[in-house]
PDB file of N, CA and C in Angstrom:
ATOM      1  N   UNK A   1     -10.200  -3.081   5.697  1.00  0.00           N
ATOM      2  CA  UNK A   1     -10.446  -1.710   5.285  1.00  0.00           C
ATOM      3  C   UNK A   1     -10.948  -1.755   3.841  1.00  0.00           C
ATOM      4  N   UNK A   2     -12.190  -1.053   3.660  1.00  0.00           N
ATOM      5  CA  UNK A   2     -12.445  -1.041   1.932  1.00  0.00           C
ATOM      6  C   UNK A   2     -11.923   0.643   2.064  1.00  0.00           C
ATOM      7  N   UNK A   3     -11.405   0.494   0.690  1.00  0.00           N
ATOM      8  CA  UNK A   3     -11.371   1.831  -0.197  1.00  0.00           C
ATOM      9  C   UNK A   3     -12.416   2.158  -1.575  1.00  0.00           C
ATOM     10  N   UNK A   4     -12.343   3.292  -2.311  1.00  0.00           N
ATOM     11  CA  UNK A   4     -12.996   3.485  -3.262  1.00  0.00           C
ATOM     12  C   UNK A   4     -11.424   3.702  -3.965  1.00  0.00           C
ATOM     13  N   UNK A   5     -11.982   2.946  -5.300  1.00  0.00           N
ATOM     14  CA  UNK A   5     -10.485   3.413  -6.388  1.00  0.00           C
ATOM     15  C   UNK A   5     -10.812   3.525  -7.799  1.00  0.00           C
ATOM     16  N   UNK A   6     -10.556   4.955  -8.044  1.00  0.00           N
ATOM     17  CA  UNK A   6     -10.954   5.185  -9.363  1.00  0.00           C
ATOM     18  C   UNK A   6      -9.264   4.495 -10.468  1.00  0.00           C
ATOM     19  N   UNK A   7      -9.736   3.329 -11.457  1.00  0.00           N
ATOM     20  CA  UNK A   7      -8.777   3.026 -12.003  1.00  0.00           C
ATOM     21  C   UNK A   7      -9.015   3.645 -13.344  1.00  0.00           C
ATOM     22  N   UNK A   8      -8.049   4.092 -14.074  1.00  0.00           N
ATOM     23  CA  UNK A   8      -7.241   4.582 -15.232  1.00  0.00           C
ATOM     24  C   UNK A   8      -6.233   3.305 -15.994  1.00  0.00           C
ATOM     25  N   UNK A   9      -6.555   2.282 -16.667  1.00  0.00           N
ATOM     26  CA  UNK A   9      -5.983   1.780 -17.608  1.00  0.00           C
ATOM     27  C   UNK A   9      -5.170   2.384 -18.632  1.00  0.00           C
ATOM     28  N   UNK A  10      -4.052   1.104 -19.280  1.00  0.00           N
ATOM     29  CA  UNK A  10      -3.727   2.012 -20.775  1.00  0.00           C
ATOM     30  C   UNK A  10      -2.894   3.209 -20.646  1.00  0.00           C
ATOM     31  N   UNK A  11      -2.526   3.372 -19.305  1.00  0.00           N
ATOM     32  CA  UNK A  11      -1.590   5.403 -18.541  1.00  0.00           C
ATOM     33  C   UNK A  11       0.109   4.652 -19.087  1.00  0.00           C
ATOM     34  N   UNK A  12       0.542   5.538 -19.127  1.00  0.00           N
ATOM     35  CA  UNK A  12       1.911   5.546 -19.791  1.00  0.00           C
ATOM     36  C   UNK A  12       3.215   5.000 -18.607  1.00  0.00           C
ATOM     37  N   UNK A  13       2.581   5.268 -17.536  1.00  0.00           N
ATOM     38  CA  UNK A  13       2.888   4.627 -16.148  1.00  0.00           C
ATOM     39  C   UNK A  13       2.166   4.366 -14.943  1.00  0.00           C
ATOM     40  N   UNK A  14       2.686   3.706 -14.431  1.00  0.00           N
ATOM     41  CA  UNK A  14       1.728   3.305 -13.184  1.00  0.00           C
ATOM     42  C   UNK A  14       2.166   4.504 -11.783  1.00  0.00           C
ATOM     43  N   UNK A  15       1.099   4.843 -11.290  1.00  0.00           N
ATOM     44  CA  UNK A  15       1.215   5.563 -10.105  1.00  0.00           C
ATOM     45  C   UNK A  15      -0.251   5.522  -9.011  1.00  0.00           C
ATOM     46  N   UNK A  16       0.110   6.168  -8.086  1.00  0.00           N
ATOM     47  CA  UNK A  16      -1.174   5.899  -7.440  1.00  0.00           C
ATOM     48  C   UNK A  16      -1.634   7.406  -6.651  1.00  0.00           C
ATOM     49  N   UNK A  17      -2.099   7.774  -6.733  1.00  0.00           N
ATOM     50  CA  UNK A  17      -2.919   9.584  -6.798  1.00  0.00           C
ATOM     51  C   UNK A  17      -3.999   9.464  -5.695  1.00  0.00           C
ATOM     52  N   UNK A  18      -3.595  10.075  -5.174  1.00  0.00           N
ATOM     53  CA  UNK A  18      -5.456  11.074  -4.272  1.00  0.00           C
ATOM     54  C   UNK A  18      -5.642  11.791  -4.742  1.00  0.00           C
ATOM     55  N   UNK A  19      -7.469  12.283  -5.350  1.00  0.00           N
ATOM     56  CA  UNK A  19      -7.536  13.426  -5.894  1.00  0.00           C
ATOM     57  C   UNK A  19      -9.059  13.523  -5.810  1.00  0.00           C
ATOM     58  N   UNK A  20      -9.736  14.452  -4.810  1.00  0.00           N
ATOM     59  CA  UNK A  20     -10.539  14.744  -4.352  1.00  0.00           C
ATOM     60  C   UNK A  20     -11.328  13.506  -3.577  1.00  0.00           C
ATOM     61  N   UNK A  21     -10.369  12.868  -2.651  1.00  0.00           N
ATOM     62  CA  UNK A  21     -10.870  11.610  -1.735  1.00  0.00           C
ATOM     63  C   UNK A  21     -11.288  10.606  -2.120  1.00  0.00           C
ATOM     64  N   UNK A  22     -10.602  10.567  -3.588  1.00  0.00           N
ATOM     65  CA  UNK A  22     -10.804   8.907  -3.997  1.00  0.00           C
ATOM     66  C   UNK A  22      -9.300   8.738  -4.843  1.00  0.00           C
ATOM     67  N   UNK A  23      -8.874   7.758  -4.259  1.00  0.00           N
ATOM     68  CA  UNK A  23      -7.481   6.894  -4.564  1.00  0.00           C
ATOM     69  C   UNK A  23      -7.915   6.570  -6.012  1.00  0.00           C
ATOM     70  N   UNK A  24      -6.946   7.335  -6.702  1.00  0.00           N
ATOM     71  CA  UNK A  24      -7.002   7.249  -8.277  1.00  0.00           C
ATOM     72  C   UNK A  24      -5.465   6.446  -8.972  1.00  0.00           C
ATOM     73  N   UNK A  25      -5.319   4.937  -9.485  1.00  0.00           N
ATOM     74  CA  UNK A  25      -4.345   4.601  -9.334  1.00  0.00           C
ATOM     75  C   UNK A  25      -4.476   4.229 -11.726  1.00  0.00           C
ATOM     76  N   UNK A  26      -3.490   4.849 -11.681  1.00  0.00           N
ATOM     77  CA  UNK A  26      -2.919   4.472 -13.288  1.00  0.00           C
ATOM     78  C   UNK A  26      -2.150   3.263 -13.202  1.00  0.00           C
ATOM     79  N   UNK A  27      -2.636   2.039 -14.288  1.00  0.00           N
ATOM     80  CA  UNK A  27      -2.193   0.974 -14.674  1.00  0.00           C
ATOM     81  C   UNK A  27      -1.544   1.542 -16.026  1.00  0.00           C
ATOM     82  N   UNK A  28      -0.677   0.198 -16.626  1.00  0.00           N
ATOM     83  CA  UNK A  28       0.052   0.135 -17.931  1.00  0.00           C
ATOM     84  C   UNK A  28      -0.821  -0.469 -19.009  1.00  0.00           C
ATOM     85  N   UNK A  29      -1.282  -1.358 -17.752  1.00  0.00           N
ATOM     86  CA  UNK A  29      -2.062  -3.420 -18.638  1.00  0.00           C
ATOM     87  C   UNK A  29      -3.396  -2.134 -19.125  1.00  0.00           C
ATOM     88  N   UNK A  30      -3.583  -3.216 -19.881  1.00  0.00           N
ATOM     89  CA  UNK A  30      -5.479  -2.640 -20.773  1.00  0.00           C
ATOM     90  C   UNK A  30      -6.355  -3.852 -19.939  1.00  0.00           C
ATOM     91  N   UNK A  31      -7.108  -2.634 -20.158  1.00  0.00           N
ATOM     92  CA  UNK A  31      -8.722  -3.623 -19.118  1.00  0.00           C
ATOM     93  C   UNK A  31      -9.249  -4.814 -20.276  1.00  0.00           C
ATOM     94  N   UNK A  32      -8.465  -5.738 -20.776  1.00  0.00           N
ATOM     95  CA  UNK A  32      -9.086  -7.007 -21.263  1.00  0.00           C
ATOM     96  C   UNK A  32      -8.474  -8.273 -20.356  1.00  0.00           C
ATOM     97  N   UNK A  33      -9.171  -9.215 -20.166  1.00  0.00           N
ATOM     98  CA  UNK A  33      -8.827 -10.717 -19.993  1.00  0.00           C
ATOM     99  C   UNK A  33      -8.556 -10.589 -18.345  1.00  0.00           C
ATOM    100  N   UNK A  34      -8.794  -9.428 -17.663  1.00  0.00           N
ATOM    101  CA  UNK A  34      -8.252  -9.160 -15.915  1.00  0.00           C
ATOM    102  C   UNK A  34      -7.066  -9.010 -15.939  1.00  0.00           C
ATOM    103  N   UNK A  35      -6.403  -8.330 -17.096  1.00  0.00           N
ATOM    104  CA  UNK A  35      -4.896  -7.422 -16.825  1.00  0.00           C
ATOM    105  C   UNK A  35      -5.204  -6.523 -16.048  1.00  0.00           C
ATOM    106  N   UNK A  36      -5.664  -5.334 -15.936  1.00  0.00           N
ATOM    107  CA  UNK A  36      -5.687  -4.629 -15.205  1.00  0.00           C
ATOM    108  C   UNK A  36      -6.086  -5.035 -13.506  1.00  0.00           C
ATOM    109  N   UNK A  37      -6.984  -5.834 -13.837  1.00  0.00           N
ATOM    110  CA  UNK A  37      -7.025  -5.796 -12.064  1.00  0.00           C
ATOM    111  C   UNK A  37      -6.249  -6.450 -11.520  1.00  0.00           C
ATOM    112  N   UNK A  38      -5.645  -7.815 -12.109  1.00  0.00           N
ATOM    113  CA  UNK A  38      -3.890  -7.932 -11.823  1.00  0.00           C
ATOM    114  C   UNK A  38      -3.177  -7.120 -11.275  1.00  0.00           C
ATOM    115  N   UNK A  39      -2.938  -6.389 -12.088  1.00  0.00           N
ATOM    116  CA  UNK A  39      -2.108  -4.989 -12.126  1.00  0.00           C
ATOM    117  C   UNK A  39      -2.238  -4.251 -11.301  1.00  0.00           C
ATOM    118  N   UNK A  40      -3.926  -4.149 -10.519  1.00  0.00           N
ATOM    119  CA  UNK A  40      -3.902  -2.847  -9.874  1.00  0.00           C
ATOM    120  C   UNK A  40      -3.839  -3.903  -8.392  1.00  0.00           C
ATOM    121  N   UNK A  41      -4.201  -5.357  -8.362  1.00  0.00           N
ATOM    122  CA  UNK A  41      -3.917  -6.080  -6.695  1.00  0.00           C
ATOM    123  C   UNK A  41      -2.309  -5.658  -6.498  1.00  0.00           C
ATOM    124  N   UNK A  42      -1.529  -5.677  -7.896  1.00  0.00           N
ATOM    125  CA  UNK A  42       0.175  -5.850  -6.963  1.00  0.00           C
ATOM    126  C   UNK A  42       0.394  -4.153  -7.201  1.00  0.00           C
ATOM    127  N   UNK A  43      -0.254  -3.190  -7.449  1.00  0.00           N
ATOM    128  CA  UNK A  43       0.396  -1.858  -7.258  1.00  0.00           C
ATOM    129  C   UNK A  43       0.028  -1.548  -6.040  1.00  0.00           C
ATOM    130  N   UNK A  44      -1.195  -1.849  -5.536  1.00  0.00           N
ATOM    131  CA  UNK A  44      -2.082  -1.527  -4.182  1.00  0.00           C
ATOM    132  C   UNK A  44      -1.470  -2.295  -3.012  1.00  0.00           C
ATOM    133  N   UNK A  45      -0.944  -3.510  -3.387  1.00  0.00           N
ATOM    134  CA  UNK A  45      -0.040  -4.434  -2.344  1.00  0.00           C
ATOM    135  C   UNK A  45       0.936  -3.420  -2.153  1.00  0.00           C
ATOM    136  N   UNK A  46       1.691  -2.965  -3.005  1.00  0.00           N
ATOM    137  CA  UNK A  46       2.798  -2.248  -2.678  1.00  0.00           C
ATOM    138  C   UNK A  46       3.013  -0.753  -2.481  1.00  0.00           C
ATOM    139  N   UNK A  47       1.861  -0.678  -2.549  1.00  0.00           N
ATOM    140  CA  UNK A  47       1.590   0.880  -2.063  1.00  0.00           C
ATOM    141  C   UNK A  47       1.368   0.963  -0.705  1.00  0.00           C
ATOM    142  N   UNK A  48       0.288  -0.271  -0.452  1.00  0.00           N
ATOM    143  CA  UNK A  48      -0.234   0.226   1.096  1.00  0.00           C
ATOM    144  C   UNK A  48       0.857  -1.298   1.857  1.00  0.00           C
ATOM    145  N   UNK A  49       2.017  -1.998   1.416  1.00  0.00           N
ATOM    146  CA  UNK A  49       2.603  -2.547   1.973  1.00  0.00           C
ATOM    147  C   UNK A  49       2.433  -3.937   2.590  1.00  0.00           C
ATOM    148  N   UNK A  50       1.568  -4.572   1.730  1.00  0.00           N
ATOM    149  CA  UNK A  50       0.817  -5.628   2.570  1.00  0.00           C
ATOM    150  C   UNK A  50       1.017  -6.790   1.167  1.00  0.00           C
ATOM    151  N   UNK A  51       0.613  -7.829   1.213  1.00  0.00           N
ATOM    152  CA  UNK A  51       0.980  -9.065   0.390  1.00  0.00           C
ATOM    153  C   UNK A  51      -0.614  -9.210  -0.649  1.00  0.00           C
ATOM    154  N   UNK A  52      -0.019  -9.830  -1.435  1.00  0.00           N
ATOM    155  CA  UNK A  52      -1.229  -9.431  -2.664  1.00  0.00           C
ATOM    156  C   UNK A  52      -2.951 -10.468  -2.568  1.00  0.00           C
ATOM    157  N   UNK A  53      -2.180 -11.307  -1.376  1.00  0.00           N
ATOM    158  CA  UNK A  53      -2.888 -12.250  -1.236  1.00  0.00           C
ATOM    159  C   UNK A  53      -4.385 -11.446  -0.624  1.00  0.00           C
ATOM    160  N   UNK A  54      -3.919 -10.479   0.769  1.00  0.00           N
ATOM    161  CA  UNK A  54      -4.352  -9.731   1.068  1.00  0.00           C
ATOM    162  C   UNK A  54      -5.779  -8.463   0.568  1.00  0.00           C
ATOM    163  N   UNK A  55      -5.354  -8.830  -0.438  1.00  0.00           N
ATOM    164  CA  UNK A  55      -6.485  -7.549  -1.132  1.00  0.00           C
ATOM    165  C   UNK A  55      -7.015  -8.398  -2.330  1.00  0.00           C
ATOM    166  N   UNK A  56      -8.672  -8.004  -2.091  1.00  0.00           N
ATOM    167  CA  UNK A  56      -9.605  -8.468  -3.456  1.00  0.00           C
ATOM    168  C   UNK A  56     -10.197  -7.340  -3.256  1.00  0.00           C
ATOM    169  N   UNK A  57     -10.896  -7.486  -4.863  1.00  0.00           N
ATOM    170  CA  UNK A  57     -11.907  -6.717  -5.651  1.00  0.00           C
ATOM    171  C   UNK A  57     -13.391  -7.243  -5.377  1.00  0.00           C
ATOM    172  N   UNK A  58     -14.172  -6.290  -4.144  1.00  0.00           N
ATOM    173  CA  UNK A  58     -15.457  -6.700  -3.854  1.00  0.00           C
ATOM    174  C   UNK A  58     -16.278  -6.351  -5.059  1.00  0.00           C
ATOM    175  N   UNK A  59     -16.208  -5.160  -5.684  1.00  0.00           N
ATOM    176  CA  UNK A  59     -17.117  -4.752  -6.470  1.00  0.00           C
ATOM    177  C   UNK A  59     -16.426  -3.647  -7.504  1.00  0.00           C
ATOM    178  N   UNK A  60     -17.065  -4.185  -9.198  1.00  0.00           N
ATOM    179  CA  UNK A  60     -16.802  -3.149 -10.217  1.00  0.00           C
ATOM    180  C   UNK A  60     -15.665  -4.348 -10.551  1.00  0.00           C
ATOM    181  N   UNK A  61     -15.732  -5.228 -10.704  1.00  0.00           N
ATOM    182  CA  UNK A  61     -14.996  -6.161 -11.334  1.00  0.00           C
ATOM    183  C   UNK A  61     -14.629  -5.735 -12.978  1.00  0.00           C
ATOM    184  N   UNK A  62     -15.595  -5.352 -13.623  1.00  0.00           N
ATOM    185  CA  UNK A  62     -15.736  -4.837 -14.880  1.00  0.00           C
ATOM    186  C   UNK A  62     -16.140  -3.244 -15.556  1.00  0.00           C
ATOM    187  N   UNK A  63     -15.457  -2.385 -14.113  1.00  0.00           N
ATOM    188  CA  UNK A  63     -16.439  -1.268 -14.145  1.00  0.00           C
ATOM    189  C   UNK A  63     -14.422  -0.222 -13.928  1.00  0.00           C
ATOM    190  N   UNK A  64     -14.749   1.154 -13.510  1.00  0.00           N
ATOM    191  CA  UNK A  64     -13.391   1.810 -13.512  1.00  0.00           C
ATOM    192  C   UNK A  64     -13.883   1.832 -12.240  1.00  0.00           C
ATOM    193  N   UNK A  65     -14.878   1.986 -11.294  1.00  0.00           N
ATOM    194  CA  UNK A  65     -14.843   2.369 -10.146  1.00  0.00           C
ATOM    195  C   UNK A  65     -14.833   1.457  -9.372  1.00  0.00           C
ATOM    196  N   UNK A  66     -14.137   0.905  -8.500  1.00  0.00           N
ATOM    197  CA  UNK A  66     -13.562  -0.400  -7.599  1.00  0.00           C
ATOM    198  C   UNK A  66     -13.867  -0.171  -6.286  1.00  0.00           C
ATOM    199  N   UNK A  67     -14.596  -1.058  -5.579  1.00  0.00           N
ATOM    200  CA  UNK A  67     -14.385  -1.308  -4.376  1.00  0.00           C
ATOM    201  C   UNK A  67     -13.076  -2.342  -3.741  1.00  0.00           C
ATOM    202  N   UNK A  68     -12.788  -1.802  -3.124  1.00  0.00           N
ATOM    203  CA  UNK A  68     -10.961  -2.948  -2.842  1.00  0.00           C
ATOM    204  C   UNK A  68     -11.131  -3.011  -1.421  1.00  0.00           C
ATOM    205  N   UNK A  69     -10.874  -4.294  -0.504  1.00  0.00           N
ATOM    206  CA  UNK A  69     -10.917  -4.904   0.639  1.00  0.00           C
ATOM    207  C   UNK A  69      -9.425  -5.068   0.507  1.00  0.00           C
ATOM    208  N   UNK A  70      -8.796  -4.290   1.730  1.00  0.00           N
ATOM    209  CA  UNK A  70      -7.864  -4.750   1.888  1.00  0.00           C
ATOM    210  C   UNK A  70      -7.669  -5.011   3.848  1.00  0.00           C
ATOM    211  N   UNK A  71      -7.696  -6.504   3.852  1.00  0.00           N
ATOM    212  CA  UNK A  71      -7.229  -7.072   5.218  1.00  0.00           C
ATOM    213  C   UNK A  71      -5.479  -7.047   5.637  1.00  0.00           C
ATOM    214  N   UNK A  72      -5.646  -6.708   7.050  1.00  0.00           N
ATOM    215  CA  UNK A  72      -4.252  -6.255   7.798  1.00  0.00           C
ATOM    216  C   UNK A  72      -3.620  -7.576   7.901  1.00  0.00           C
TER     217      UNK A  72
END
């Protein structure tokens, strides 16, 4: 399954939001060195329940708007 995910770095907590049909998820980590996308493979593991191994970042590696593959 790909999703679209608008990420928010740098948020005061982590949560994970729908808001107008795109999965909007707040990290803690700052977008340097791949903290954040760290951050956002194990919030998304545990949101949608699946192992972290499970989910990569096809596209927007360096961007806020993410394409995310996540296999069952």
């Amino acid at each position: 399954m790909r999703i679209s995910v608008r990420v928010v770095p740098r948020a005061s907590r982590t949560a994970v939001k729908e808001e107008n049909g795109v999965l909007k998820v707040y990290l803690t980590r700052p977008a340097q060195d791949g903290q954040a996308n760290a951050q956002l493979i194990a919030v998304l593991a545990d949101h949608f329940q699946v192992k972290k191994y499970q989910i990569g970042i096809v596209a927007g590696q360096t961007s806020r708007t993410k394409i995310v593959d996540i296999q069952p």
